[in-house]
N, C-alpha and C. Protein backbone atom coordinates (compact mmCIF):
# COMPACT_ATOMS: atom_id res chain seq x y z
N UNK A 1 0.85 -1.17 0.00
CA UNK A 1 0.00 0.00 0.00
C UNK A 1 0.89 1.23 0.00
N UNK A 2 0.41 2.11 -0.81
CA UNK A 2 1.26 3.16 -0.98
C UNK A 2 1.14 4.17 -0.13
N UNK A 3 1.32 5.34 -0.33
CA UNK A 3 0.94 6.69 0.48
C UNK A 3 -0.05 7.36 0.19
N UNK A 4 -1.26 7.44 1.18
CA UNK A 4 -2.61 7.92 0.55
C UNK A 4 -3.52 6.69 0.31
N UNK A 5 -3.30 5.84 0.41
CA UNK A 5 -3.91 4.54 -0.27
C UNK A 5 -4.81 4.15 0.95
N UNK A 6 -5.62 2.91 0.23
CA UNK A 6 -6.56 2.56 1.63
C UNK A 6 -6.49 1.50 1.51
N UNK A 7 -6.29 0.64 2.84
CA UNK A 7 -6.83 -0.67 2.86
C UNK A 7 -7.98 -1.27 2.79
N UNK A 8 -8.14 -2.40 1.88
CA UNK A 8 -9.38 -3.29 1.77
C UNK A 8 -10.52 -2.99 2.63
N UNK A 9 -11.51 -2.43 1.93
CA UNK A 9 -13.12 -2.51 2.88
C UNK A 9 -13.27 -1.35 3.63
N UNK A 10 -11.91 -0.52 3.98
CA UNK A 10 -12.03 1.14 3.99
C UNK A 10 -12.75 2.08 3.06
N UNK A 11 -13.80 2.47 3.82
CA UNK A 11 -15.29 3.07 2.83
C UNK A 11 -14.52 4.58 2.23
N UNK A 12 -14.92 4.76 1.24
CA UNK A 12 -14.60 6.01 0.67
C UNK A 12 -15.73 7.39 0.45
N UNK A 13 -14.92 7.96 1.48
CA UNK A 13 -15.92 9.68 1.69
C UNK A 13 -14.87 10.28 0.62
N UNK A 14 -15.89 10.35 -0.25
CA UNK A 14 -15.42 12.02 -0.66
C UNK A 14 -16.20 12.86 -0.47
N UNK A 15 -15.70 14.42 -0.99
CA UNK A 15 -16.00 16.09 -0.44
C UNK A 15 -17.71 15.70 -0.60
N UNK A 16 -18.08 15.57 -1.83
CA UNK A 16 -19.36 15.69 -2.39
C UNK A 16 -20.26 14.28 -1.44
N UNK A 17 -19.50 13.58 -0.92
CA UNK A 17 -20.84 12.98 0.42
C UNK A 17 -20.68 13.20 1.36
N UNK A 18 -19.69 14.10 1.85
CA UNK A 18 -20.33 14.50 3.36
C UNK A 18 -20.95 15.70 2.85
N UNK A 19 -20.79 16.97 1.90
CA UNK A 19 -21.62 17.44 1.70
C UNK A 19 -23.09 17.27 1.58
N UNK A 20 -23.26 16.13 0.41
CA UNK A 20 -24.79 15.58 0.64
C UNK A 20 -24.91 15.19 2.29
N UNK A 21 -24.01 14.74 3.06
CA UNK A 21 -24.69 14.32 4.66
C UNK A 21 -25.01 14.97 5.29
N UNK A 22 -24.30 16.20 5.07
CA UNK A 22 -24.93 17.47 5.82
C UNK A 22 -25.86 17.83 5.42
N UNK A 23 -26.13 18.03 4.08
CA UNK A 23 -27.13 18.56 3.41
C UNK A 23 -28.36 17.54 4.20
N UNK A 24 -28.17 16.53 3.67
CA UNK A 24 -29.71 15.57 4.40
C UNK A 24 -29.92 15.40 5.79
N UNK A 25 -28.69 15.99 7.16
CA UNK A 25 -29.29 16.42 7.80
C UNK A 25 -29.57 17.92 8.51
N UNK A 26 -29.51 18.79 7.58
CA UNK A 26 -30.20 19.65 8.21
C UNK A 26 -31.13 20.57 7.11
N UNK A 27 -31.18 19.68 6.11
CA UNK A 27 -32.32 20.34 5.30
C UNK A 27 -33.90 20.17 6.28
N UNK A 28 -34.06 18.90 7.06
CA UNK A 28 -35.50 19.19 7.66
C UNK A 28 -35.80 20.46 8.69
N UNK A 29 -34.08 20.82 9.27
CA UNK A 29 -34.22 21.95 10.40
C UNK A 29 -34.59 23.46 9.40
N UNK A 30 -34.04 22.97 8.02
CA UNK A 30 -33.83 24.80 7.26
C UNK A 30 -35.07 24.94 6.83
N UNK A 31 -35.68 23.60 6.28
CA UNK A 31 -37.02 23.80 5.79
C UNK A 31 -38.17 24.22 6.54
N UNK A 32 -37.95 23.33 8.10
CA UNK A 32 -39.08 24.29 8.74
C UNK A 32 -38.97 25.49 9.45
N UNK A 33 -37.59 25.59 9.85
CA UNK A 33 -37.13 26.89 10.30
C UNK A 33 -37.77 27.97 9.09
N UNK A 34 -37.25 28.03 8.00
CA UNK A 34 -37.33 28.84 6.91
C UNK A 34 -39.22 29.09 6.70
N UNK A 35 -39.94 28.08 7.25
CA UNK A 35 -41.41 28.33 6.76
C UNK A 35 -41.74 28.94 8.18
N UNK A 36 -41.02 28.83 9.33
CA UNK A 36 -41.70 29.49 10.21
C UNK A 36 -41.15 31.00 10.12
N UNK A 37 -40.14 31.52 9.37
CA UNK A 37 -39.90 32.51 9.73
C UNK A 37 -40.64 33.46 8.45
N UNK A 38 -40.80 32.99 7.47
CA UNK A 38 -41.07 33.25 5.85
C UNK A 38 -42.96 33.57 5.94
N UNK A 39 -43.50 32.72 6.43
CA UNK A 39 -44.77 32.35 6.41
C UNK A 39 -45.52 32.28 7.70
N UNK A 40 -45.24 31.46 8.70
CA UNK A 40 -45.66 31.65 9.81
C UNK A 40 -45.78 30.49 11.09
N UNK A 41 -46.21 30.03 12.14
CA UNK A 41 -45.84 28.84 13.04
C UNK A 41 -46.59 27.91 12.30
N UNK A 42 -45.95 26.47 13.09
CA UNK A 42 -46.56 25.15 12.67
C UNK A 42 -46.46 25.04 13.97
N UNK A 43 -47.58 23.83 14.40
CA UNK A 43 -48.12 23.03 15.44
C UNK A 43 -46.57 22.19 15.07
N UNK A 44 -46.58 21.41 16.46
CA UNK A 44 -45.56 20.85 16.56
C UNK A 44 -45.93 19.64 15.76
N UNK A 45 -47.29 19.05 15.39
CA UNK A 45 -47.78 17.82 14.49
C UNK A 45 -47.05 17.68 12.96
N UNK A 46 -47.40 18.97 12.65
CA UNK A 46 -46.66 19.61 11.18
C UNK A 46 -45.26 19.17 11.25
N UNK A 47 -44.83 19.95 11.94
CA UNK A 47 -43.59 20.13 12.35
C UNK A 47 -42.33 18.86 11.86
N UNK A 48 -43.12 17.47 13.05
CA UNK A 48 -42.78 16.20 13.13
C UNK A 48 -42.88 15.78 11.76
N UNK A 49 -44.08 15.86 10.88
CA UNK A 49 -44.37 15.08 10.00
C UNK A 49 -43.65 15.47 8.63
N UNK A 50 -43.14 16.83 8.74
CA UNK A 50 -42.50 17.39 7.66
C UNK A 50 -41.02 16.95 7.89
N UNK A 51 -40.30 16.77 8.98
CA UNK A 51 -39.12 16.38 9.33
C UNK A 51 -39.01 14.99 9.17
N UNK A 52 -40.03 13.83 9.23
CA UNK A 52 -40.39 12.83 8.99
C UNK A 52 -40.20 12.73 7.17
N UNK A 53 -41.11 13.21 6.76
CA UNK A 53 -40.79 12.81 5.41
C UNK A 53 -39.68 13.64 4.54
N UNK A 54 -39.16 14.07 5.08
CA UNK A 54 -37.63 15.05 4.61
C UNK A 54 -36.71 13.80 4.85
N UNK A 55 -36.94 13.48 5.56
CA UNK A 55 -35.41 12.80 6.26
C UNK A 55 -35.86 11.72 5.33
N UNK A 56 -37.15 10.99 5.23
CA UNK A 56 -37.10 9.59 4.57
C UNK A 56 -36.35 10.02 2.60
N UNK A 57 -37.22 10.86 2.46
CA UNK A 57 -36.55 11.36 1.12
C UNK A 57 -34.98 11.84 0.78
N UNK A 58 -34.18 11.86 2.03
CA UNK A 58 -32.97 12.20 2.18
C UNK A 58 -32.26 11.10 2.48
N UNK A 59 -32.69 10.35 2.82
CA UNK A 59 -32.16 8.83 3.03
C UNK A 59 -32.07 8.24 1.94
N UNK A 60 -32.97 8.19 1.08
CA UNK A 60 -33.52 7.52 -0.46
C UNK A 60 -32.45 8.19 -1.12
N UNK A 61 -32.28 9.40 -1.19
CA UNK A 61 -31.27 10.01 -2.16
C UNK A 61 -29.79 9.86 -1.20
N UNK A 62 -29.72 9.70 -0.80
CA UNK A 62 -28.47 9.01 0.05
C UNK A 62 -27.99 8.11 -0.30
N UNK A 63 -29.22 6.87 -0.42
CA UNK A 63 -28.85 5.52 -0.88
C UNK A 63 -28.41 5.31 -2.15
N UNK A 64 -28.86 6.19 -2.68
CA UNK A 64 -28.84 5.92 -4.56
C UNK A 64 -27.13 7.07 -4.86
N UNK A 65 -26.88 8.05 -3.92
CA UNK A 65 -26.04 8.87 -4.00
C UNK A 65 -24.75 8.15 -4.01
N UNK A 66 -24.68 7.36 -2.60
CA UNK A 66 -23.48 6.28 -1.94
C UNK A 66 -23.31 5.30 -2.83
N UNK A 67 -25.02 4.65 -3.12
CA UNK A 67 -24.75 3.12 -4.12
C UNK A 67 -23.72 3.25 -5.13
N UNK A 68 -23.79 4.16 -5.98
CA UNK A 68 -23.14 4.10 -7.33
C UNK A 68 -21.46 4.63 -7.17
N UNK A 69 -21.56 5.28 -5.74
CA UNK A 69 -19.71 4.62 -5.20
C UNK A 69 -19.57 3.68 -4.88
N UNK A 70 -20.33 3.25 -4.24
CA UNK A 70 -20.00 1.81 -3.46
C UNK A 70 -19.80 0.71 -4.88
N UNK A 71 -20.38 0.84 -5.99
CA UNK A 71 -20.23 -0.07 -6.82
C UNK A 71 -18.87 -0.47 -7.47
N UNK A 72 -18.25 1.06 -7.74
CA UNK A 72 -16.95 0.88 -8.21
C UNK A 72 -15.94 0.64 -7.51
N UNK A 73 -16.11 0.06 -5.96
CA UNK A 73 -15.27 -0.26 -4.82
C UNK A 73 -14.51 -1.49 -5.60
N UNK A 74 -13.91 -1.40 -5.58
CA UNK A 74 -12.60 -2.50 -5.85
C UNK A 74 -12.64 -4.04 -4.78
């Protein structure tokens, strides 16, 4: 193994997925932050359920984001 190199089964982050990781978690805080300040309060019901399906849709694009590195893993 050279310099810089990785050993076997060492997962590979690059810049552009921890970006997306950040991005998927705190897009549910910006989105409702941003509608309460833009538009106006949510019940805490809203609230949950919008952070609920943010995160599931951020997961999904996560999976499909990572998969197609993970494929060309050696």
């Amino acid at each position: 193994m050279g310099r810089g190199g990785r050993r076997p089964g060492e997962p590979i982050y690059l810049r552009r997925h921890i970006l997306a990781l950040a991005g998927a978690v705190a897009l549910p805080v910006v989105i409702v932050q941003g509608y309460k300040a833009f538009v106006g309060p949510l019940s805490f019901d809203v609230q949950l359920l919008v952070v609920i399906i943010v995160s599931i849709f951020s997961g999904i694009g996560l999976h499909y984001f990572y998969r197609s590195s993970a494929r060309n893993e050696p």
